[in-house]
Protein backbone atom coordinates (compact mmCIF):
# COMPACT_ATOMS: atom_id res chain seq x y z
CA UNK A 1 -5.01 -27.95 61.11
CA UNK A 2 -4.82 -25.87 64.73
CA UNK A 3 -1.31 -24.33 63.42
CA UNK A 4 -2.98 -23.02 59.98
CA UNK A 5 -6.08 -21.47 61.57
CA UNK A 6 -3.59 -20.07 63.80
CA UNK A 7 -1.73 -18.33 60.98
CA UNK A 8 -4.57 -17.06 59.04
CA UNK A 9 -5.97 -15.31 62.03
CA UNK A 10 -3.07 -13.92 62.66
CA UNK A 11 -2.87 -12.74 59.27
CA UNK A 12 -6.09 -11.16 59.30
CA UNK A 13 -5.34 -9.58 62.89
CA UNK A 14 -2.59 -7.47 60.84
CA UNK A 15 -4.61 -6.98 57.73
CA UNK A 16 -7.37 -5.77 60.11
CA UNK A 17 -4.68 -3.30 62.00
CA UNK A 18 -3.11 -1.75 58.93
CA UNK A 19 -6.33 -0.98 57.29
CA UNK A 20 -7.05 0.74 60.66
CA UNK A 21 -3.82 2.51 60.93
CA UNK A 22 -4.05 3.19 57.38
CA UNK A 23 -7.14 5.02 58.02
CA UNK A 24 -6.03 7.14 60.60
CA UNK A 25 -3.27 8.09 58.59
CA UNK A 26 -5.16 8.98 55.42
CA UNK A 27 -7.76 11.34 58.14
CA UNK A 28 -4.45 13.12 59.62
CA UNK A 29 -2.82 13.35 56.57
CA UNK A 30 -5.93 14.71 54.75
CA UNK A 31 -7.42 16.75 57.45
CA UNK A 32 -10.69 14.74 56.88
CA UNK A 33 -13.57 13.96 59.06
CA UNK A 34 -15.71 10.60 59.00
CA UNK A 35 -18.21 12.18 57.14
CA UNK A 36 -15.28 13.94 54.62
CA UNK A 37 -13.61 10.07 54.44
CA UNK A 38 -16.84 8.25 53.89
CA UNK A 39 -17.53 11.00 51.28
CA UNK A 40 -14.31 10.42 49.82
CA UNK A 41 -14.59 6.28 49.47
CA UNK A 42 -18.01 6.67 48.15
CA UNK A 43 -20.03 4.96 51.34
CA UNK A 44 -22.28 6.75 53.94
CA UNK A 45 -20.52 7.49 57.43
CA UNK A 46 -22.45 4.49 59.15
CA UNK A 47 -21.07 2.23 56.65
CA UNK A 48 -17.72 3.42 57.45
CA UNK A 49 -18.38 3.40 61.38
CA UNK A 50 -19.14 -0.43 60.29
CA UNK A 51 -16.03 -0.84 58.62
CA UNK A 52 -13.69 0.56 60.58
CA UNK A 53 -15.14 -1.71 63.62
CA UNK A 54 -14.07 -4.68 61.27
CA UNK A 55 -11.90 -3.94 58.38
CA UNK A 56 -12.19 -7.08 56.63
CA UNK A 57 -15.96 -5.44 55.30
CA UNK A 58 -14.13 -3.04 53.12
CA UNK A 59 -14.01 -3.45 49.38
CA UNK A 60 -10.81 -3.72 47.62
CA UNK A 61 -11.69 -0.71 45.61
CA UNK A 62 -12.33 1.09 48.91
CA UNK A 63 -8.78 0.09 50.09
CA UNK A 64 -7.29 1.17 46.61
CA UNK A 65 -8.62 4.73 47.23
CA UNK A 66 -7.42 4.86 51.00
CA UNK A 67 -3.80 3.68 49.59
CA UNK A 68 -4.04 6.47 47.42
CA UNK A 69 -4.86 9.14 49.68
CA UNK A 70 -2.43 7.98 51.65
CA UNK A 71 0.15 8.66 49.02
CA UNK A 72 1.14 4.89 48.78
CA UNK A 73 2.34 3.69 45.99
CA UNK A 74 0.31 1.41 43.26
CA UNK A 75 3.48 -1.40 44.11
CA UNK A 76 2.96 -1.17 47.54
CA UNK A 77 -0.97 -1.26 47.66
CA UNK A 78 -0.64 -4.80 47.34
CA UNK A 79 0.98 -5.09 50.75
CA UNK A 80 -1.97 -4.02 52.83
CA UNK A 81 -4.57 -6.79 51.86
């Protein structure tokens, strides 16, 4: 049971870390702000301060629209949750 709590928090570690770096890319990318982003994903910029802090809070939908400022594909979305 150890070994498969091991592996999912692992597994959320990196889902955690490439919604972050997936965020930074979409601000560089995009020339964005927090407020712009937040804008953008349809949440206030606290909520996103929240978010970003832990990743696992953000909506699917909210991940869809990051993925697709980010110029990633509809196949590949899949990949980052």
């Amino acid at each position: 049971m150890a070994v498969a709590k091991g592996v999912i928090s692992d597994t959320l570690k990196k889902r955690d870390e490439n919604i972050r770096v997936l965020i930074k890319e979409v601000k560089v990318r995009n020339h964005l702000t927090n407020d712009q982003l937040a804008n953008a994903l349809g949440i206030s910029k606290s909520t996103l301060v929240k978010r970003q802090a832990d990743p696992g809070l953000f909506e699917v939908k909210q991940i869809s629209r990051l993925a697709l400022l980010a110029g990633i594909t509809p196949e590949r979305r899949g990949e980052l949750v």
